[in-house]
N, C-alpha and C. Protein backbone atom coordinates (compact mmCIF):
# COMPACT_ATOMS: atom_id res chain seq x y z
N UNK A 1 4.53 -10.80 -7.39
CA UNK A 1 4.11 -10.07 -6.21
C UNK A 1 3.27 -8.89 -6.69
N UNK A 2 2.45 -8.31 -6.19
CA UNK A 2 1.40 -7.64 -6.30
C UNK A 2 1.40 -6.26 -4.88
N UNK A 3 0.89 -4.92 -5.62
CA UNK A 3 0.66 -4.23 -4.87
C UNK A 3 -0.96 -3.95 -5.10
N UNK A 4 -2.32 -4.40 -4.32
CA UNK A 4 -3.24 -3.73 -4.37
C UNK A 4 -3.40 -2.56 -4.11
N UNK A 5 -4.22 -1.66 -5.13
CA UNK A 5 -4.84 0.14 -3.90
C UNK A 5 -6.18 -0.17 -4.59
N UNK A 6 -6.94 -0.51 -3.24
CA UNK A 6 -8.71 -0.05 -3.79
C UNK A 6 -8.63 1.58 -3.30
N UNK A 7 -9.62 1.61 -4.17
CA UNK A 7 -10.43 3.12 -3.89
C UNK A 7 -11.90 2.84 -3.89
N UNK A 8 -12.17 3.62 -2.71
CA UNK A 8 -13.57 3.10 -2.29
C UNK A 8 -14.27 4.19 -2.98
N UNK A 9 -15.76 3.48 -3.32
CA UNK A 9 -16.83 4.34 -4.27
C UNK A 9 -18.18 4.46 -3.97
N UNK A 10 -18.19 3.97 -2.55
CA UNK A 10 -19.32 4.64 -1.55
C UNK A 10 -19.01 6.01 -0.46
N UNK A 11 -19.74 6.03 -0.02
CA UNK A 11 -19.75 7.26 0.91
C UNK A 11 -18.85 6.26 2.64
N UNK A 12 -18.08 6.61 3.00
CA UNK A 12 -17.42 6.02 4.28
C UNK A 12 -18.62 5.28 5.07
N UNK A 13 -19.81 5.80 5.55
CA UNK A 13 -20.84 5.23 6.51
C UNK A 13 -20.46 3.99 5.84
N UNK A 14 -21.14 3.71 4.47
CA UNK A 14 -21.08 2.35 3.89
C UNK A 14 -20.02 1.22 3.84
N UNK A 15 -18.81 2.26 3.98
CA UNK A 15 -17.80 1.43 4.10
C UNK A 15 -17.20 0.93 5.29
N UNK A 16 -17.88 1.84 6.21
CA UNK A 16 -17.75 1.28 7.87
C UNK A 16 -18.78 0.10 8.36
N UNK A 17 -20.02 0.23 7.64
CA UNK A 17 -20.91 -0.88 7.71
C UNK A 17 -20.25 -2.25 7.47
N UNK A 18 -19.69 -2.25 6.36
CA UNK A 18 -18.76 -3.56 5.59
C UNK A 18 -17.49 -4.19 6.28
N UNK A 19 -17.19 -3.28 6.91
CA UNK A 19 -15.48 -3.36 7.73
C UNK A 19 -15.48 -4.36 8.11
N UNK A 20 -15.99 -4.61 9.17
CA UNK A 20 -16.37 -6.36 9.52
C UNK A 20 -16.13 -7.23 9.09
N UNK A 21 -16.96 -7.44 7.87
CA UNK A 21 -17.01 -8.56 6.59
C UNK A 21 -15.71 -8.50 5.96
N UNK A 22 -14.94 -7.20 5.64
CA UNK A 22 -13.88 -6.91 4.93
C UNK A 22 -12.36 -7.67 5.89
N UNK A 23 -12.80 -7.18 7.00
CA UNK A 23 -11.79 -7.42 7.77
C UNK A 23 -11.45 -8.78 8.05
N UNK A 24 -12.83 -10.01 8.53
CA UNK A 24 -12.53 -11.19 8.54
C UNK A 24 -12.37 -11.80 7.50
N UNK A 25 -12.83 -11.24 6.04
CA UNK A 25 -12.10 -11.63 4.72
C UNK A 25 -10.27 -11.26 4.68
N UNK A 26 -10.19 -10.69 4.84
CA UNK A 26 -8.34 -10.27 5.00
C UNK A 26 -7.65 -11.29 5.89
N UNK A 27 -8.51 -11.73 7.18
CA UNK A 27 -8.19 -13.06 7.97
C UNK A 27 -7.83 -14.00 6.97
N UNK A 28 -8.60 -14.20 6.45
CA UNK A 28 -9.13 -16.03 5.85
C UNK A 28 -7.00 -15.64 4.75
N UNK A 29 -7.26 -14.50 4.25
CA UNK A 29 -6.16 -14.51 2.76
C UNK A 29 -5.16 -14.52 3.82
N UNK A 30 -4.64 -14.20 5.03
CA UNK A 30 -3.71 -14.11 6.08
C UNK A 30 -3.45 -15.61 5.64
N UNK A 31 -4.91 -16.21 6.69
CA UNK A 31 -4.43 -17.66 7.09
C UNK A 31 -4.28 -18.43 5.81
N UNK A 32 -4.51 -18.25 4.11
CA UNK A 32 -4.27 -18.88 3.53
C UNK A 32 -2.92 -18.52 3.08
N UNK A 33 -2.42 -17.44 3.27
CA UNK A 33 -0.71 -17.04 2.91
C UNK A 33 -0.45 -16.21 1.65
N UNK A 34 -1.79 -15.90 1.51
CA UNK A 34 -2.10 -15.05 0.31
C UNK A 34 -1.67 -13.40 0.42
N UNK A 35 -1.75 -13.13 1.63
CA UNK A 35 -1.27 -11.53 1.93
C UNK A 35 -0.02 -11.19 2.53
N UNK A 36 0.73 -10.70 2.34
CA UNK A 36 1.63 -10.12 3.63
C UNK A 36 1.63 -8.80 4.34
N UNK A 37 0.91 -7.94 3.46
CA UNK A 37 0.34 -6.47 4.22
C UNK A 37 -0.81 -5.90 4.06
N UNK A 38 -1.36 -5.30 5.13
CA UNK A 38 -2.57 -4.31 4.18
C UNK A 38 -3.04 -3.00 5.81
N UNK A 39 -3.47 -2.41 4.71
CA UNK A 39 -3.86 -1.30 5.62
C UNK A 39 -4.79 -0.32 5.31
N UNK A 40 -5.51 0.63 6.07
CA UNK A 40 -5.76 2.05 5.34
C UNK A 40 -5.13 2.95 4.59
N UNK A 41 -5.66 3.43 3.72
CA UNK A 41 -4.49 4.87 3.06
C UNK A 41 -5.07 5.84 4.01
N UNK A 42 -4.05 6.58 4.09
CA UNK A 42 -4.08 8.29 4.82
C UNK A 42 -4.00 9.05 3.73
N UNK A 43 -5.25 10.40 3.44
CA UNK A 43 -6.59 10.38 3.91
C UNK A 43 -6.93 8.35 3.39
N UNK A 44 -8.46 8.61 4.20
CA UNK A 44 -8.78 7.26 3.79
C UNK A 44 -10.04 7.08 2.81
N UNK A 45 -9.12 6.96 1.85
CA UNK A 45 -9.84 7.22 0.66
C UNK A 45 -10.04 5.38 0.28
N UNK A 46 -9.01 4.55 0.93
CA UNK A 46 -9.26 3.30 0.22
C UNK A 46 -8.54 2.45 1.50
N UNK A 47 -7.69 1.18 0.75
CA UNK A 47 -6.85 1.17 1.36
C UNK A 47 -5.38 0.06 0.75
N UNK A 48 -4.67 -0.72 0.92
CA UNK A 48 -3.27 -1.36 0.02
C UNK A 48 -3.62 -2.94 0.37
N UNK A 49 -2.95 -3.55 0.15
CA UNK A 49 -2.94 -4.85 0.00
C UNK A 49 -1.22 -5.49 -0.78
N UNK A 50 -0.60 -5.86 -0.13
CA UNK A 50 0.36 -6.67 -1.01
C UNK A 50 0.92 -7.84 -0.48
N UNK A 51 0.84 -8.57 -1.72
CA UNK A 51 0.44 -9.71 -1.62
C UNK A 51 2.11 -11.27 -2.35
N UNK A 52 1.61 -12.02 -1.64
CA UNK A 52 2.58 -13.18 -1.95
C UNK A 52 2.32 -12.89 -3.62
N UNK A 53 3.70 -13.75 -4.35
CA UNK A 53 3.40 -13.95 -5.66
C UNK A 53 2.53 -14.99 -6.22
N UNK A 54 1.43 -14.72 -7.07
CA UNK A 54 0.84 -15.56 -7.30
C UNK A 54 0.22 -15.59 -8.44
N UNK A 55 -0.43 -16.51 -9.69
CA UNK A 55 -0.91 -16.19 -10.44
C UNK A 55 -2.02 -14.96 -10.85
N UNK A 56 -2.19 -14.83 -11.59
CA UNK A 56 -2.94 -13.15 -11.69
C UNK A 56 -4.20 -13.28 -11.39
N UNK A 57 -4.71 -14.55 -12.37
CA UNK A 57 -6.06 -14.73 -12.36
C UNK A 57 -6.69 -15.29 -10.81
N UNK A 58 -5.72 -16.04 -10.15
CA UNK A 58 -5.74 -16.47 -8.77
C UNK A 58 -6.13 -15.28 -7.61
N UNK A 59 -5.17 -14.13 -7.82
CA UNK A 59 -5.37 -12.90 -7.17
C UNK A 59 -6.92 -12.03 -7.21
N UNK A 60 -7.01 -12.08 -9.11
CA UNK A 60 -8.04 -11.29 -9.69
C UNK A 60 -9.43 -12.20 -8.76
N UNK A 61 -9.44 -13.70 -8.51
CA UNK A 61 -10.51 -14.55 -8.03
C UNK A 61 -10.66 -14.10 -6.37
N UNK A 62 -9.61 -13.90 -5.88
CA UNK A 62 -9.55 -13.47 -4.43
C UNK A 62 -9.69 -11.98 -4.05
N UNK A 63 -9.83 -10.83 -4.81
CA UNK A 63 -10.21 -9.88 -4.82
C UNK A 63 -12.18 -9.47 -5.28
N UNK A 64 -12.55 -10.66 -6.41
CA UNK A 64 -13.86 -10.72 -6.23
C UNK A 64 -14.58 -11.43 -5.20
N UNK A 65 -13.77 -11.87 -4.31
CA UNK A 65 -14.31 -12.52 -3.35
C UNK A 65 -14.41 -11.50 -1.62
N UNK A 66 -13.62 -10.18 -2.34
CA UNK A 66 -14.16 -9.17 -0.79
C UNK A 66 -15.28 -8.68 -0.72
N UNK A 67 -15.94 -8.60 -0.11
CA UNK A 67 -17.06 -8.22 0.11
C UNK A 67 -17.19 -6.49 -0.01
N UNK A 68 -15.74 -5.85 0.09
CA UNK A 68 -16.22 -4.19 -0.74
C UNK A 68 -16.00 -4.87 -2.27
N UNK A 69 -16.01 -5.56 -3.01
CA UNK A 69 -15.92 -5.74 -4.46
C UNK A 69 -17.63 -6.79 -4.35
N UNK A 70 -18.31 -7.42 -3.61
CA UNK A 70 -19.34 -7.90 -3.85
C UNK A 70 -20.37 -6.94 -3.69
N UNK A 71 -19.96 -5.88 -2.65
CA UNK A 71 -21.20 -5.22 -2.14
C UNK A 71 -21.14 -3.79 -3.49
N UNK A 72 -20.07 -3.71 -4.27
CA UNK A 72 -19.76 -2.60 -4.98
C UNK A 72 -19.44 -1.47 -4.55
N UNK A 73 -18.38 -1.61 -3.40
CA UNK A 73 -18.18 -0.60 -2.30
C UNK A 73 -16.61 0.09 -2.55
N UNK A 74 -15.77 -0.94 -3.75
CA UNK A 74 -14.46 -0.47 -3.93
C UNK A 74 -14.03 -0.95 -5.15
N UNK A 75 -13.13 -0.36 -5.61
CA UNK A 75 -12.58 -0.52 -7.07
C UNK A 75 -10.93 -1.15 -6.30
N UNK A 76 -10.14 -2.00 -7.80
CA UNK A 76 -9.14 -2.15 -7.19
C UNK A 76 -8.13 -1.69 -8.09
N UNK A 77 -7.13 -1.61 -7.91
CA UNK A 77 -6.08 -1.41 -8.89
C UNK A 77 -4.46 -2.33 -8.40
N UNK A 78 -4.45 -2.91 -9.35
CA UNK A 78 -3.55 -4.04 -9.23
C UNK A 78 -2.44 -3.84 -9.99
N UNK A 79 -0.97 -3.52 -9.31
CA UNK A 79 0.29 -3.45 -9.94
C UNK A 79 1.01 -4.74 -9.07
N UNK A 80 1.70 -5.17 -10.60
CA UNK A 80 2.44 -6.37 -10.11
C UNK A 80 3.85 -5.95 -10.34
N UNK A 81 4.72 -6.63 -9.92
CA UNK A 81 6.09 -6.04 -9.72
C UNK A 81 6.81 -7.05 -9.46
N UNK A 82 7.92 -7.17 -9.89
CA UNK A 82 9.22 -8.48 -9.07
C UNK A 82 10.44 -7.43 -8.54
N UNK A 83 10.43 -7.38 -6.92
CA UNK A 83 11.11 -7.34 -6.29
C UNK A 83 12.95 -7.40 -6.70
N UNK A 84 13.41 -7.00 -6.65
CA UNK A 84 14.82 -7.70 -6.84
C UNK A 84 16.00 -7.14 -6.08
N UNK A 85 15.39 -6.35 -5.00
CA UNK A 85 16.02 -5.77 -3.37
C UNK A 85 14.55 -6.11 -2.53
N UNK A 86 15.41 -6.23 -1.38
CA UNK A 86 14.44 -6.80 -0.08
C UNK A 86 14.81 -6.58 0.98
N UNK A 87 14.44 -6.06 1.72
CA UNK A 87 14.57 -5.85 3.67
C UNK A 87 15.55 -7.44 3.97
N UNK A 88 16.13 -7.64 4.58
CA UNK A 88 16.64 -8.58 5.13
C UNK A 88 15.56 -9.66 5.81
N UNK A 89 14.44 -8.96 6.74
CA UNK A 89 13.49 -9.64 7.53
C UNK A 89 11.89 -10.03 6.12
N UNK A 90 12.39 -9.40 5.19
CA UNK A 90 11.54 -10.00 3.73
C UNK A 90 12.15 -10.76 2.88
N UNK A 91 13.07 -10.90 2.82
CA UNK A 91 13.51 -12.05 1.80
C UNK A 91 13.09 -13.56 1.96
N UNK A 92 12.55 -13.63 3.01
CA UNK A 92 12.11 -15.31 3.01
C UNK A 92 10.81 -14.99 1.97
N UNK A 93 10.08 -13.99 1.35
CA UNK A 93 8.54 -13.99 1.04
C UNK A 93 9.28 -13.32 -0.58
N UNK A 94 10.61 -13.23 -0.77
CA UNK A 94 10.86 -12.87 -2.00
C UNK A 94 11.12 -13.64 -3.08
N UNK A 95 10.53 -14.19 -3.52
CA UNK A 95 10.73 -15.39 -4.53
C UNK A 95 11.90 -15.13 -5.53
N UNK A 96 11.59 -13.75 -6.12
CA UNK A 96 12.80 -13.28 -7.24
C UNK A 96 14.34 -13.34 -6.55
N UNK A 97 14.55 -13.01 -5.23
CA UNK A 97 15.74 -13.28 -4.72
C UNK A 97 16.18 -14.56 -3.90
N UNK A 98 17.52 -14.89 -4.19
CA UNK A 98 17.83 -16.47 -3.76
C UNK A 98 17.80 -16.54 -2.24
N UNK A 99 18.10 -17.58 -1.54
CA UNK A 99 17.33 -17.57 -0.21
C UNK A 99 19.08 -17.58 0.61
């Protein structure tokens, strides 16, 4: 499991231009089962991403595929982590804990 934080490295206008593109990219990783959260950071300097468990290089391929990482609009920073407590209403998405 994975926690993304981009930090964006344009000026906001630019990154409001992109939102769009960014946003129906976050669709597509929804509908493929690739995400389970994401949002703005407060201030909004970037924003999170965390994600099903999945191979690294798999993740690293789906993060060059946002369009703030094509347009050169965000950096990412990728911590991976195994879970081993979980919300009750998260344990179906916790792989490290038994079902």
């Amino acid at each position: 499991m994975y926690v993304v934080l981009l930090n964006y490295t344009a000026p906001i206008e630019e990154i409001d231009y992109a939102l769009p593109d960014h946003v129906e990219w976050l669709n597509k990783q929804y509908e493929h089962g690739h995400f389970l959260a994401s949002g703005a950071r407060n201030p909004r300097t970037g924003g999170v991403i965390i994600t099903r468990p999945m191979a690294r290089g798999k993740l690293d391929a789906i993060l060059a595929s946002d369009p703030f990482s094509v347009k050169h609009l965000a950096k990412y920073e990728v911590i991976e982590f195994s879970p081993t407590k979980t919300a009750p209403e998260l344990r179906l998405v916790n792989e490290a804990v038994p079902h």
